[in-house]
C-alpha atoms as a PDB file:
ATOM      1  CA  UNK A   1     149.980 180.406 100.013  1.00  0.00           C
ATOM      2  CA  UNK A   2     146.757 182.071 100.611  1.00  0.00           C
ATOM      3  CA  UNK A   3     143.505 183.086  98.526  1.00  0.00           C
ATOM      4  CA  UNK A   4     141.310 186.049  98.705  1.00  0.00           C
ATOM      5  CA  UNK A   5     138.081 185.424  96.938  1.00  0.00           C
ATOM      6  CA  UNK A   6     136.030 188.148  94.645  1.00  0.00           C
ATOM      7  CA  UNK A   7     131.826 188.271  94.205  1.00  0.00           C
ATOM      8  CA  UNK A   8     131.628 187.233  90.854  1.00  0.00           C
ATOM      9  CA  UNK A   9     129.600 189.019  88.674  1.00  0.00           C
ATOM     10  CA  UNK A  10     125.845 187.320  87.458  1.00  0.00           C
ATOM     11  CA  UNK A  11     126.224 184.749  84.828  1.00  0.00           C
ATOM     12  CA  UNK A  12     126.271 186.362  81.024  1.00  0.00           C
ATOM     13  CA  UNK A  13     127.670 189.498  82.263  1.00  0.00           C
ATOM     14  CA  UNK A  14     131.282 190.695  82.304  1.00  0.00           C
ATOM     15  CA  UNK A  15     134.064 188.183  83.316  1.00  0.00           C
ATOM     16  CA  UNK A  16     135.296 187.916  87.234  1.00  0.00           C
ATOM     17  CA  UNK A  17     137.852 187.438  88.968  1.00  0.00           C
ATOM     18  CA  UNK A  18     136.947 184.439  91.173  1.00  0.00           C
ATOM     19  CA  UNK A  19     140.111 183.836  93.067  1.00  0.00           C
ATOM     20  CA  UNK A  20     143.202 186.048  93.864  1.00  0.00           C
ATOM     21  CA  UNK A  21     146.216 183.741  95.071  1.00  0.00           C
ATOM     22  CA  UNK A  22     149.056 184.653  96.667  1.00  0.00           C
ATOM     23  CA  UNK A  23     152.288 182.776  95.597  1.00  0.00           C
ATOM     24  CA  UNK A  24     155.284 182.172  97.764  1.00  0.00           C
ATOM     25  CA  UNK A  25     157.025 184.873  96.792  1.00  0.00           C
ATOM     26  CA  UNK A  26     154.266 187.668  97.704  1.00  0.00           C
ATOM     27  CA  UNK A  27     153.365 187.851  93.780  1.00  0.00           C
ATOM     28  CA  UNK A  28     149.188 187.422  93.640  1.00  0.00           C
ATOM     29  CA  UNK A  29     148.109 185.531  90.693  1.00  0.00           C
ATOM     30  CA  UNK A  30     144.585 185.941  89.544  1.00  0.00           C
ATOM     31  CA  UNK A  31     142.212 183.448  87.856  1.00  0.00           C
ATOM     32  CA  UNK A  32     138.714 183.071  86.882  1.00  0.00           C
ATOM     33  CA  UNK A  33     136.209 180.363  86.811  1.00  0.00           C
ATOM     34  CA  UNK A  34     133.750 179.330  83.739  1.00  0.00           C
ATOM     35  CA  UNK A  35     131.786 176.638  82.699  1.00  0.00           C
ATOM     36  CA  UNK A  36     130.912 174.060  84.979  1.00  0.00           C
ATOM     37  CA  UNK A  37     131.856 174.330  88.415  1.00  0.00           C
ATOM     38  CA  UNK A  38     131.939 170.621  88.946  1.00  0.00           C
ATOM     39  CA  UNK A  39     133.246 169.554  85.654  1.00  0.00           C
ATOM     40  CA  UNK A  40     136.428 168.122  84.480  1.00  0.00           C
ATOM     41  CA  UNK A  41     139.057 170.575  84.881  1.00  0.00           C
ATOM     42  CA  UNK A  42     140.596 172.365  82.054  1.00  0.00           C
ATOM     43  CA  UNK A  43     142.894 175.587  82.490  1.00  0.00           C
ATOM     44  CA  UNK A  44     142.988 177.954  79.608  1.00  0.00           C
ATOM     45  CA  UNK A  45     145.692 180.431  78.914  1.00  0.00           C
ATOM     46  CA  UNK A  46     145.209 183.149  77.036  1.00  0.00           C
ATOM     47  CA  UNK A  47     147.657 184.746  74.016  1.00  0.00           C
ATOM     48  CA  UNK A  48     150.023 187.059  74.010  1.00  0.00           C
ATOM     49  CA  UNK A  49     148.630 189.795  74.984  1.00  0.00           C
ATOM     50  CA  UNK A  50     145.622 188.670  77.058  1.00  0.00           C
ATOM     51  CA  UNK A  51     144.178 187.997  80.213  1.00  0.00           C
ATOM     52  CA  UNK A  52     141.667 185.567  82.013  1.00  0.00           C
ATOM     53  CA  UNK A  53     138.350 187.637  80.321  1.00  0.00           C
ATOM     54  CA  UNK A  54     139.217 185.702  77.137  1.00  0.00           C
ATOM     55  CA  UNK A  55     137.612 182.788  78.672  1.00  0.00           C
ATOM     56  CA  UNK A  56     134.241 183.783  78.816  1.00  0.00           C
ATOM     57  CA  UNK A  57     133.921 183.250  74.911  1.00  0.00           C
ATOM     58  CA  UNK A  58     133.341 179.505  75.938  1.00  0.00           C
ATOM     59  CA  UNK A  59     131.589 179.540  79.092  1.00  0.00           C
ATOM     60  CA  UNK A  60     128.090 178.243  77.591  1.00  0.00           C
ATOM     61  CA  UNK A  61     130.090 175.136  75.877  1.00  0.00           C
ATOM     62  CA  UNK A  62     132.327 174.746  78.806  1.00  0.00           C
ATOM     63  CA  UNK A  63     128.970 174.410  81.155  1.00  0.00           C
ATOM     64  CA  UNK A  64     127.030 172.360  78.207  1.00  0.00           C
ATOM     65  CA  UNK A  65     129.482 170.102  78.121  1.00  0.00           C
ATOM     66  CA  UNK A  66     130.605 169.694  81.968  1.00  0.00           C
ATOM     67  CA  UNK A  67     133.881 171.622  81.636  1.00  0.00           C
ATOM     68  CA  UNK A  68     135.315 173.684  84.567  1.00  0.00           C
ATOM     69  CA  UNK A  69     137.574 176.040  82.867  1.00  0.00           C
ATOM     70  CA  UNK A  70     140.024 177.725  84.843  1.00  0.00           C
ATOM     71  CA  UNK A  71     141.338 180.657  83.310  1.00  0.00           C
ATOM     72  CA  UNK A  72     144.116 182.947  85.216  1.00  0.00           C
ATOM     73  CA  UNK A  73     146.034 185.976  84.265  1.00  0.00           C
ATOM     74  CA  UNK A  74     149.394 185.285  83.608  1.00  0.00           C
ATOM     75  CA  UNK A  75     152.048 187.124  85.648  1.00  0.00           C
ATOM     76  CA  UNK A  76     152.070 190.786  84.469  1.00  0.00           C
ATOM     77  CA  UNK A  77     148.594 190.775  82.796  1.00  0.00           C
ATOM     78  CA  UNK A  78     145.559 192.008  84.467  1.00  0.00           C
ATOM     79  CA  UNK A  79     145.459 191.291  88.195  1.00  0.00           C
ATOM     80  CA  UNK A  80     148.401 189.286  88.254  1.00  0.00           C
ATOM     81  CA  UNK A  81     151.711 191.075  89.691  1.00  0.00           C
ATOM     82  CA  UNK A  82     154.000 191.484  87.404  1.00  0.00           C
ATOM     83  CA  UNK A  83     156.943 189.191  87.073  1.00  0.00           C
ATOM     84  CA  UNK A  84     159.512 190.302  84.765  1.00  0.00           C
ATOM     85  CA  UNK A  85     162.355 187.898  85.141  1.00  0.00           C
ATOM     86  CA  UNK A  86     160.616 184.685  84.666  1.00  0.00           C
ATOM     87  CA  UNK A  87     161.283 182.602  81.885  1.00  0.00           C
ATOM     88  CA  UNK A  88     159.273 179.861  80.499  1.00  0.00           C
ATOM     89  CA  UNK A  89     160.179 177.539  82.363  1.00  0.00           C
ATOM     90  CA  UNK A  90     157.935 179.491  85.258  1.00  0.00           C
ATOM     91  CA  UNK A  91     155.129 178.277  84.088  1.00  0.00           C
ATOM     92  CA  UNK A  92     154.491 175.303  86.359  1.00  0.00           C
ATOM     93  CA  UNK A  93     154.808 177.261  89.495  1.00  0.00           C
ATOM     94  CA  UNK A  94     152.237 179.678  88.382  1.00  0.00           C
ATOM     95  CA  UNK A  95     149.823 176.598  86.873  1.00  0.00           C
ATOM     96  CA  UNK A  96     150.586 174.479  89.867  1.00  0.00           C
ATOM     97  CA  UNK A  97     149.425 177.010  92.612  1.00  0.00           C
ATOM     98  CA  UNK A  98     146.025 177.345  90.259  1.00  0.00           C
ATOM     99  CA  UNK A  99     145.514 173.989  90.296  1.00  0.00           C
ATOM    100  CA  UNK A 100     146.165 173.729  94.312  1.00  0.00           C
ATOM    101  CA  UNK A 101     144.061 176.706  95.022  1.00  0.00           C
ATOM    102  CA  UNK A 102     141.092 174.841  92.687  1.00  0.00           C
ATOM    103  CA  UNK A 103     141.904 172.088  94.767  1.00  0.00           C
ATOM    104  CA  UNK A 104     142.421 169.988  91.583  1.00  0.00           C
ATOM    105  CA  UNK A 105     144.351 166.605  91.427  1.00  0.00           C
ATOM    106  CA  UNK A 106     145.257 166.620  87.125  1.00  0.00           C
ATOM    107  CA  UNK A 107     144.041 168.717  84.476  1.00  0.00           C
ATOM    108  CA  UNK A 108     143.964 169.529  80.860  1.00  0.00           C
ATOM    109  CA  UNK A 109     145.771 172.426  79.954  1.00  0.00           C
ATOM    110  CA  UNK A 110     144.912 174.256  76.272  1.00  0.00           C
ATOM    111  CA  UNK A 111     147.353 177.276  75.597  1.00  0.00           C
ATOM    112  CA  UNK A 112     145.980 179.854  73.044  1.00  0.00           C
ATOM    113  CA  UNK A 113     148.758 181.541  70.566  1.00  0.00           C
ATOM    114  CA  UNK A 114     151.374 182.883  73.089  1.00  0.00           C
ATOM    115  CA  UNK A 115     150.202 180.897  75.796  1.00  0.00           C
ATOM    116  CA  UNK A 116     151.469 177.466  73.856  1.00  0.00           C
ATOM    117  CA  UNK A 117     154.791 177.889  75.486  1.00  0.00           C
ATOM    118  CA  UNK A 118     153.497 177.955  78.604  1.00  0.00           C
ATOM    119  CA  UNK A 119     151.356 175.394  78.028  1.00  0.00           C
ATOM    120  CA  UNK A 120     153.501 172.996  77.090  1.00  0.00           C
ATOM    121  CA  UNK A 121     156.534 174.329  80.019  1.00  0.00           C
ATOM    122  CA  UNK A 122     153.710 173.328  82.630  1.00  0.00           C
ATOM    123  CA  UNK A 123     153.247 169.771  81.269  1.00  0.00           C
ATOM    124  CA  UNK A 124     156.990 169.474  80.927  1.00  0.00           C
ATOM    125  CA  UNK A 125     157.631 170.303  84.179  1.00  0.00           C
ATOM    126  CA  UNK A 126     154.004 168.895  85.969  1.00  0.00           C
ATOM    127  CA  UNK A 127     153.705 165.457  83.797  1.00  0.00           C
ATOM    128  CA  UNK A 128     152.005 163.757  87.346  1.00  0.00           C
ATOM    129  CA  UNK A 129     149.227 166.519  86.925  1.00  0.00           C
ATOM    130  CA  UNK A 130     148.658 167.874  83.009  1.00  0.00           C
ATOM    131  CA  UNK A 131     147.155 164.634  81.705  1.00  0.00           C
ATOM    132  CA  UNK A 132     146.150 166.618  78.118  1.00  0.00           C
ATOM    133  CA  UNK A 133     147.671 169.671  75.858  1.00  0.00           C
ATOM    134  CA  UNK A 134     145.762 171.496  73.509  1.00  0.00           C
ATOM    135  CA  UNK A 135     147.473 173.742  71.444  1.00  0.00           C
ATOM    136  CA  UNK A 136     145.201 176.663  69.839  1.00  0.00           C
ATOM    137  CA  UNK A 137     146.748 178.709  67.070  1.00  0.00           C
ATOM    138  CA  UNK A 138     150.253 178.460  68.887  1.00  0.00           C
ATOM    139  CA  UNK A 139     153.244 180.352  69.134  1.00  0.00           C
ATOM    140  CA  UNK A 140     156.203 178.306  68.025  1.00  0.00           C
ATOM    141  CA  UNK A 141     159.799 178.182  69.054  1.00  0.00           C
ATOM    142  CA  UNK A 142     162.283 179.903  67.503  1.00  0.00           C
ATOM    143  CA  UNK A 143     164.293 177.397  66.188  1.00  0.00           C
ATOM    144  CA  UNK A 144     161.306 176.196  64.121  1.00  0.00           C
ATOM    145  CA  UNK A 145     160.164 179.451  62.902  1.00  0.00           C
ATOM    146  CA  UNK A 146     160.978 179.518  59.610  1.00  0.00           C
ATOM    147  CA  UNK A 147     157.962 181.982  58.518  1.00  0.00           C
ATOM    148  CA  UNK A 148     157.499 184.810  61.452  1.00  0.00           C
ATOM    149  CA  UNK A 149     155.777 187.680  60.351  1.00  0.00           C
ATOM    150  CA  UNK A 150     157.626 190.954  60.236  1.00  0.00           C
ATOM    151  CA  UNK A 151     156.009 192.454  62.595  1.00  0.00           C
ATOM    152  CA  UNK A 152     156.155 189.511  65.146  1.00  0.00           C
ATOM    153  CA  UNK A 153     159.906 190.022  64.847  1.00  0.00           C
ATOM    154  CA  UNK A 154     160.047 193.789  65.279  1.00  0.00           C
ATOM    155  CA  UNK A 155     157.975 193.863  68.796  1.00  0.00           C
ATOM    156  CA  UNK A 156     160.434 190.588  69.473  1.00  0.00           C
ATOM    157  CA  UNK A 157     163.192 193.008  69.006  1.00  0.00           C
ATOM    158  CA  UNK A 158     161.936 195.915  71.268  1.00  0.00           C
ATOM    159  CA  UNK A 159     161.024 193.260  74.085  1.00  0.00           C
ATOM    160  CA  UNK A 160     164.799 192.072  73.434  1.00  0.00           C
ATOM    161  CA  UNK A 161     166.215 195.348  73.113  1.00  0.00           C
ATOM    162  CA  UNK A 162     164.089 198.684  74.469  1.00  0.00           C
ATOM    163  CA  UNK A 163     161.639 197.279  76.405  1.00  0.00           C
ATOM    164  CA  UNK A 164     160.418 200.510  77.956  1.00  0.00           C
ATOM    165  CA  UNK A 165     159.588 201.411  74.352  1.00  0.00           C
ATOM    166  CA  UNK A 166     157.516 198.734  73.845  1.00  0.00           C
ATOM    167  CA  UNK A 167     155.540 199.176  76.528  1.00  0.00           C
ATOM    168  CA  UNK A 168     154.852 202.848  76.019  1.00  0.00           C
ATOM    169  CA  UNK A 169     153.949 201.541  72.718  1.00  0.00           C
ATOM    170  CA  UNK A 170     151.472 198.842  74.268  1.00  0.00           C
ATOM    171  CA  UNK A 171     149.939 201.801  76.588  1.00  0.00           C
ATOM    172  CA  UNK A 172     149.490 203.889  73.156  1.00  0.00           C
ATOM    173  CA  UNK A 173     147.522 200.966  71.813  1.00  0.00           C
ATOM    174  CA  UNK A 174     145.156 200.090  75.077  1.00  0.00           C
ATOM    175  CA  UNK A 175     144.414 203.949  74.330  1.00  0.00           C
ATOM    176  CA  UNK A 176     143.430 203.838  71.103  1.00  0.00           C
ATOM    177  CA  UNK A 177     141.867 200.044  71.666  1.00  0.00           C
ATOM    178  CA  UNK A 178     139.428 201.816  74.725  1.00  0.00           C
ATOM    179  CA  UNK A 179     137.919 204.480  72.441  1.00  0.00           C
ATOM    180  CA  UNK A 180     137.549 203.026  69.392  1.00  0.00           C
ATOM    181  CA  UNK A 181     135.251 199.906  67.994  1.00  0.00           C
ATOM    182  CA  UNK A 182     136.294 196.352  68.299  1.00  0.00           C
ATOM    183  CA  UNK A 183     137.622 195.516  65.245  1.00  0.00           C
ATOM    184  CA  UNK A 184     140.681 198.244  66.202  1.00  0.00           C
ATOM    185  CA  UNK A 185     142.217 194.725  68.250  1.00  0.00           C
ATOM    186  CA  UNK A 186     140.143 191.808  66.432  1.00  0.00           C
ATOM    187  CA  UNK A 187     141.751 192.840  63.130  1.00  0.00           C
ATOM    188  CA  UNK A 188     145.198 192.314  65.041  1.00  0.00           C
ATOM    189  CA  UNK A 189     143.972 188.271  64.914  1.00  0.00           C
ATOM    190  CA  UNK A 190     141.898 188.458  61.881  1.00  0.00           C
ATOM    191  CA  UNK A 191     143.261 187.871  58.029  1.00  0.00           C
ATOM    192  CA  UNK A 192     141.753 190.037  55.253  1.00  0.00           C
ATOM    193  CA  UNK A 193     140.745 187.774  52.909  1.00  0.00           C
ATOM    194  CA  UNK A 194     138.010 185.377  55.206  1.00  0.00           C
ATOM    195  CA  UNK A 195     134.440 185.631  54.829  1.00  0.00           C
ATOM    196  CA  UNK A 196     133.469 184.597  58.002  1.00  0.00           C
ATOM    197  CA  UNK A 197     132.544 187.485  60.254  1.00  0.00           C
ATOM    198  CA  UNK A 198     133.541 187.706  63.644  1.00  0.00           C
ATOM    199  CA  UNK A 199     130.007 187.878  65.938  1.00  0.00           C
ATOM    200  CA  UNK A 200     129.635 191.722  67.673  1.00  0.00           C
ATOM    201  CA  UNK A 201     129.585 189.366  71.099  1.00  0.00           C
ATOM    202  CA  UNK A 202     133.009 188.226  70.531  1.00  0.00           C
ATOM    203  CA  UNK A 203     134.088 191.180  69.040  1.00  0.00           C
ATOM    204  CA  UNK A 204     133.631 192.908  71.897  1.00  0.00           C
ATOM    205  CA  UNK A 205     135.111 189.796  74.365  1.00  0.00           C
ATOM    206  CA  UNK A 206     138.259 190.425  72.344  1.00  0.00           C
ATOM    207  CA  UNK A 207     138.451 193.672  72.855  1.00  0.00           C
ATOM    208  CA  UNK A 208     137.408 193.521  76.470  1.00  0.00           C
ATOM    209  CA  UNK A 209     140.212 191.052  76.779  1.00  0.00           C
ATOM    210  CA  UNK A 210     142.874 193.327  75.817  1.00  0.00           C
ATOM    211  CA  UNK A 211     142.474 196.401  77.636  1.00  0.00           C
ATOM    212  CA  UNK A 212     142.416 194.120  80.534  1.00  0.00           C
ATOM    213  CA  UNK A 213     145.623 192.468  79.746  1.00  0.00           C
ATOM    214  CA  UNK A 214     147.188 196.262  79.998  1.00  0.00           C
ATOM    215  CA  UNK A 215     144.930 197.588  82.379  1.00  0.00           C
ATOM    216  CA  UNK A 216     147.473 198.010  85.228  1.00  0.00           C
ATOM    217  CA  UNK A 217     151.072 196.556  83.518  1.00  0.00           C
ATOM    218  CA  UNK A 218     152.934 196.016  80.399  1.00  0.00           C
ATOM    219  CA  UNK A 219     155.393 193.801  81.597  1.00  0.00           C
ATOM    220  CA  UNK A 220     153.617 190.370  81.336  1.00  0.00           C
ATOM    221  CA  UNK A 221     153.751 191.125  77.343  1.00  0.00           C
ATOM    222  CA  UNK A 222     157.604 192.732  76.986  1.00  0.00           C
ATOM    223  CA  UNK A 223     158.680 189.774  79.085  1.00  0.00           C
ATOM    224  CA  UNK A 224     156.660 187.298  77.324  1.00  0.00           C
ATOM    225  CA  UNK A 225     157.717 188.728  73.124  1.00  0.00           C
ATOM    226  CA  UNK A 226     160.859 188.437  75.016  1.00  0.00           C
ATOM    227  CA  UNK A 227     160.570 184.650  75.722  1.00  0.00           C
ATOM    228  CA  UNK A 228     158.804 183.270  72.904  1.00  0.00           C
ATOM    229  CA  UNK A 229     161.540 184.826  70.936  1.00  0.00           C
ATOM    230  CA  UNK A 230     164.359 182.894  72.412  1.00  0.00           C
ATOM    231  CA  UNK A 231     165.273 179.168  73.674  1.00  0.00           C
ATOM    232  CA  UNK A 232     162.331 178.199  75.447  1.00  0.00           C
ATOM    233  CA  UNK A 233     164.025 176.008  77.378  1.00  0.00           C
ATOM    234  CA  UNK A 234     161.630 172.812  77.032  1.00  0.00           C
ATOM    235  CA  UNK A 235     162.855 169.664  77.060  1.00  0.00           C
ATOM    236  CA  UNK A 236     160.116 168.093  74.716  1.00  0.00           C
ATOM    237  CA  UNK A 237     160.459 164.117  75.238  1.00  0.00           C
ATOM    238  CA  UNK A 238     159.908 164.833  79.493  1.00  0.00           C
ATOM    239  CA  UNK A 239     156.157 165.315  77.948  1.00  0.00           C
ATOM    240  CA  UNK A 240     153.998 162.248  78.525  1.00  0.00           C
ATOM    241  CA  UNK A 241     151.237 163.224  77.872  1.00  0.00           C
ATOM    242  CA  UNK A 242     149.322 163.823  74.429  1.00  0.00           C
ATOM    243  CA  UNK A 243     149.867 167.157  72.792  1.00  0.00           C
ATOM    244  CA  UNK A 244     146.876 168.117  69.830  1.00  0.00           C
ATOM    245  CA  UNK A 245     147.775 171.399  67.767  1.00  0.00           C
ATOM    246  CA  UNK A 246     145.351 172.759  66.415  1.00  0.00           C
ATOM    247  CA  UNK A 247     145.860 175.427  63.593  1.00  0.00           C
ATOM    248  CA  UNK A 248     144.681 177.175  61.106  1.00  0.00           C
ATOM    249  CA  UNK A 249     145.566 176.770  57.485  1.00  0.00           C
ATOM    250  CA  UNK A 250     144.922 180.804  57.123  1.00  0.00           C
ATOM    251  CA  UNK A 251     146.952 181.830  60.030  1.00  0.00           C
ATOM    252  CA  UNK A 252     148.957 185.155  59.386  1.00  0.00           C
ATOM    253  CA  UNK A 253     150.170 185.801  62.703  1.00  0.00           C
ATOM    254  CA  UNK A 254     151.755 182.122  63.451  1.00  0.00           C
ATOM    255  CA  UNK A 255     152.257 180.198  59.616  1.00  0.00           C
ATOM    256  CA  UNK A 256     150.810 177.179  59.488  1.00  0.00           C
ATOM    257  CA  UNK A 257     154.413 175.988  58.016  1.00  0.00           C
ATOM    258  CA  UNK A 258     156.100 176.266  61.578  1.00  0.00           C
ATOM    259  CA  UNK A 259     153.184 174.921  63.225  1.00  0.00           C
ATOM    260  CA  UNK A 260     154.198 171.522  61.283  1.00  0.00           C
ATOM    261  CA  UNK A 261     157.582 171.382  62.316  1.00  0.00           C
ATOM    262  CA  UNK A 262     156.325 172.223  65.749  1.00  0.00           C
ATOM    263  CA  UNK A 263     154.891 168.846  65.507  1.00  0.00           C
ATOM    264  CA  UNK A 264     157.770 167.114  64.341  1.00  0.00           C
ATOM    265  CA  UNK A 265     159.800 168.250  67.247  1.00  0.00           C
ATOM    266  CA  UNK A 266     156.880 166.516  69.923  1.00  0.00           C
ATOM    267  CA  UNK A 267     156.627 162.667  70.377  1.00  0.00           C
ATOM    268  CA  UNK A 268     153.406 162.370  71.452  1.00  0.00           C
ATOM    269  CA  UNK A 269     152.037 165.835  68.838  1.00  0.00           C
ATOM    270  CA  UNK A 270     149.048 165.624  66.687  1.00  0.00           C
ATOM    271  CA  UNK A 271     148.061 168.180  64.329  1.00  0.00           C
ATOM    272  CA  UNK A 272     144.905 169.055  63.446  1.00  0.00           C
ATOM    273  CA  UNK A 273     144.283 171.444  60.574  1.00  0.00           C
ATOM    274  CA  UNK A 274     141.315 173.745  60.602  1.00  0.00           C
ATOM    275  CA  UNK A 275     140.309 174.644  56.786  1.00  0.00           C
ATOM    276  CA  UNK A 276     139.754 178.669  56.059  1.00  0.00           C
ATOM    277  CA  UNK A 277     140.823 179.559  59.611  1.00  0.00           C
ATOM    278  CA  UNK A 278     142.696 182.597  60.339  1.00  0.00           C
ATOM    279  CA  UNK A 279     144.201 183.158  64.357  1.00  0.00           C
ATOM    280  CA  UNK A 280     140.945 184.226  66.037  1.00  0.00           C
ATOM    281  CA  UNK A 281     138.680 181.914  64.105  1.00  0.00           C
ATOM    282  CA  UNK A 282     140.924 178.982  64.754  1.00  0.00           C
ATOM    283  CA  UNK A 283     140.351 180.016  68.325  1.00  0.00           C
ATOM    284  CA  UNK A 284     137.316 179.997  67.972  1.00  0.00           C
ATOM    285  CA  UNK A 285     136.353 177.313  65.953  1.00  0.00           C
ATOM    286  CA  UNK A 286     139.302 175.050  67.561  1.00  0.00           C
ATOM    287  CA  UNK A 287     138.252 175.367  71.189  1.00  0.00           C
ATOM    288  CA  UNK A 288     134.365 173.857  71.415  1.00  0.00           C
ATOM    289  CA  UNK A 289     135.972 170.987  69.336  1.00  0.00           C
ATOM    290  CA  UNK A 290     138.552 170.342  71.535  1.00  0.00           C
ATOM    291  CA  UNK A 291     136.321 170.806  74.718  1.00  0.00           C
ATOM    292  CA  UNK A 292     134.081 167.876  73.693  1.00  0.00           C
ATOM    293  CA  UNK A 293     136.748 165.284  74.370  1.00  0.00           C
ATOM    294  CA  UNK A 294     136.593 165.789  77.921  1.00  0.00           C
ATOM    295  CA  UNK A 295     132.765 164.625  78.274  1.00  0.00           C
END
């Protein structure tokens, strides 16, 4: 395995990519660095789609409170080569050649929407070295989704079935997403019917975060619609360690319904229930909170 490093860019300004590593298979991985460079490590993932600029939206808590979040691009997202054959079950080979290249013992590991499977895969399969789950808003498996939206289910189906379609169809929407405002993607994560506005700042983070997540492939998304929407292939009682979902009761894009039977299907689960919160605001409400118990 070897690393080639980037210059990041100065703190406050667009997201970087600190470290590029190269897996054993030739496939590079990508990750970036915020918070505190010294602090207890914490990798994020980002949803479905995404990539590793979404984790800029907490660098100031991350370094106020002596986090050092690693944030990488999954396989097929941003920087990351694609990998279109991996299943879930992946996820600890990716997460544990992070954590080697950050030359990091054990970790916490929060998974944001999509990212939840993986999340959860990596602690499955790395229990000596994921000591902590956090669960932001996530994705749920299929045999507990009892309340998918529709059109969850329909780009499911395209990943499943026509997955060139879908990812002309995610090119068309990078398109649109470059030229027009922020609120084109944030109302993708966003219900109607909140009155809490979404700051311009992480408006445009959001927005940032998914043209990079298509900037060079589509395939980390078709293969991941494709995943979430069948067995994950997690055996949930070979997780030790403490698993905190955290959701919100206004979520439109993952019901809060399957998010408790989620919990019913994890041992060592707690749910937490965030009042008024839609997807993005239970992101963003969810993630300083959870951050603070790793002072």
């Amino acid at each position: 395995m070897t690393t080639r490093p980037h210059n990041p860019s100065p703190r406050g300004t667009a997201p970087f990519v600190g470290r590029t590593v190269s897996l054993d298979d030739g496939r590079q991985l990508a990750y970036a660095e915020y918070g505190c460079p010294k602090g207890v490590p914490v990798v994020f993932l980002h949803g479905t789609p995404g990539s590793r600029r979404l984790g800029v939206a907490f660098e100031t808590i991350a370094e106020d409170l002596g986090v050092r979040l690693l944030s990488p691009d999954r396989p097929g997202y941003g920087r990351s080569s694609p990998w279109p054959d991996r299943s879930i079950d992946d996820a600890g080979e990716f997460v544990g050649a992070l954590l080697d290249d950050a030359d990091v013992g054990t970790a916490g590991i929060v998974g944001f929407s999509g990212g939840c499977p993986y999340a959860l895969a990596a602690a499955a399969s790395l229990p000596e070295r994921i000591d902590r789950v956090d669960v932001v808003a996530g994705a749920t498996p299929p045999d507990v989704s009892e309340a998918t939206p529709a059109m969850q289910r329909f780009l499911a189906g395209l990943a499943t079935t026509a997955p060139v379609v879908l990812r002309g169809l995610f090119r068309g929407q990078a398109l649109l997403a470059d030229h027009l405002a922020p609120s084109f993607v944030v109302d993708q994560y966003t219900a109607a019917d909140t009155g809490e506005p979404v700051p311009d700042d992480v408006a445009e983070i959001v927005k940032a975060d998914f043209l990079e997540a298509f900037a060079r492939h589509r395939r980390g998304a078709v293969t991941e619609f494709r995943n979430t929407a069948t067995d994950w292939g997690i055996d949930f009682a070979d997780i030790d360690s403490r698993v905190h979902l955290w959701h919100g009761e206004n979520d439109t894009n993952v019901p809060i319904e399957d998010a408790r039977r989620l919990e019913t299907r994890i041992s060592t689960a707690e749910l937490h229930v965030l009042e008024d919160a839609d997807h993005l605001r239970t992101l963003l409400r969810g993630v300083p909170r959870l951050l603070e118990d790793y002072r």
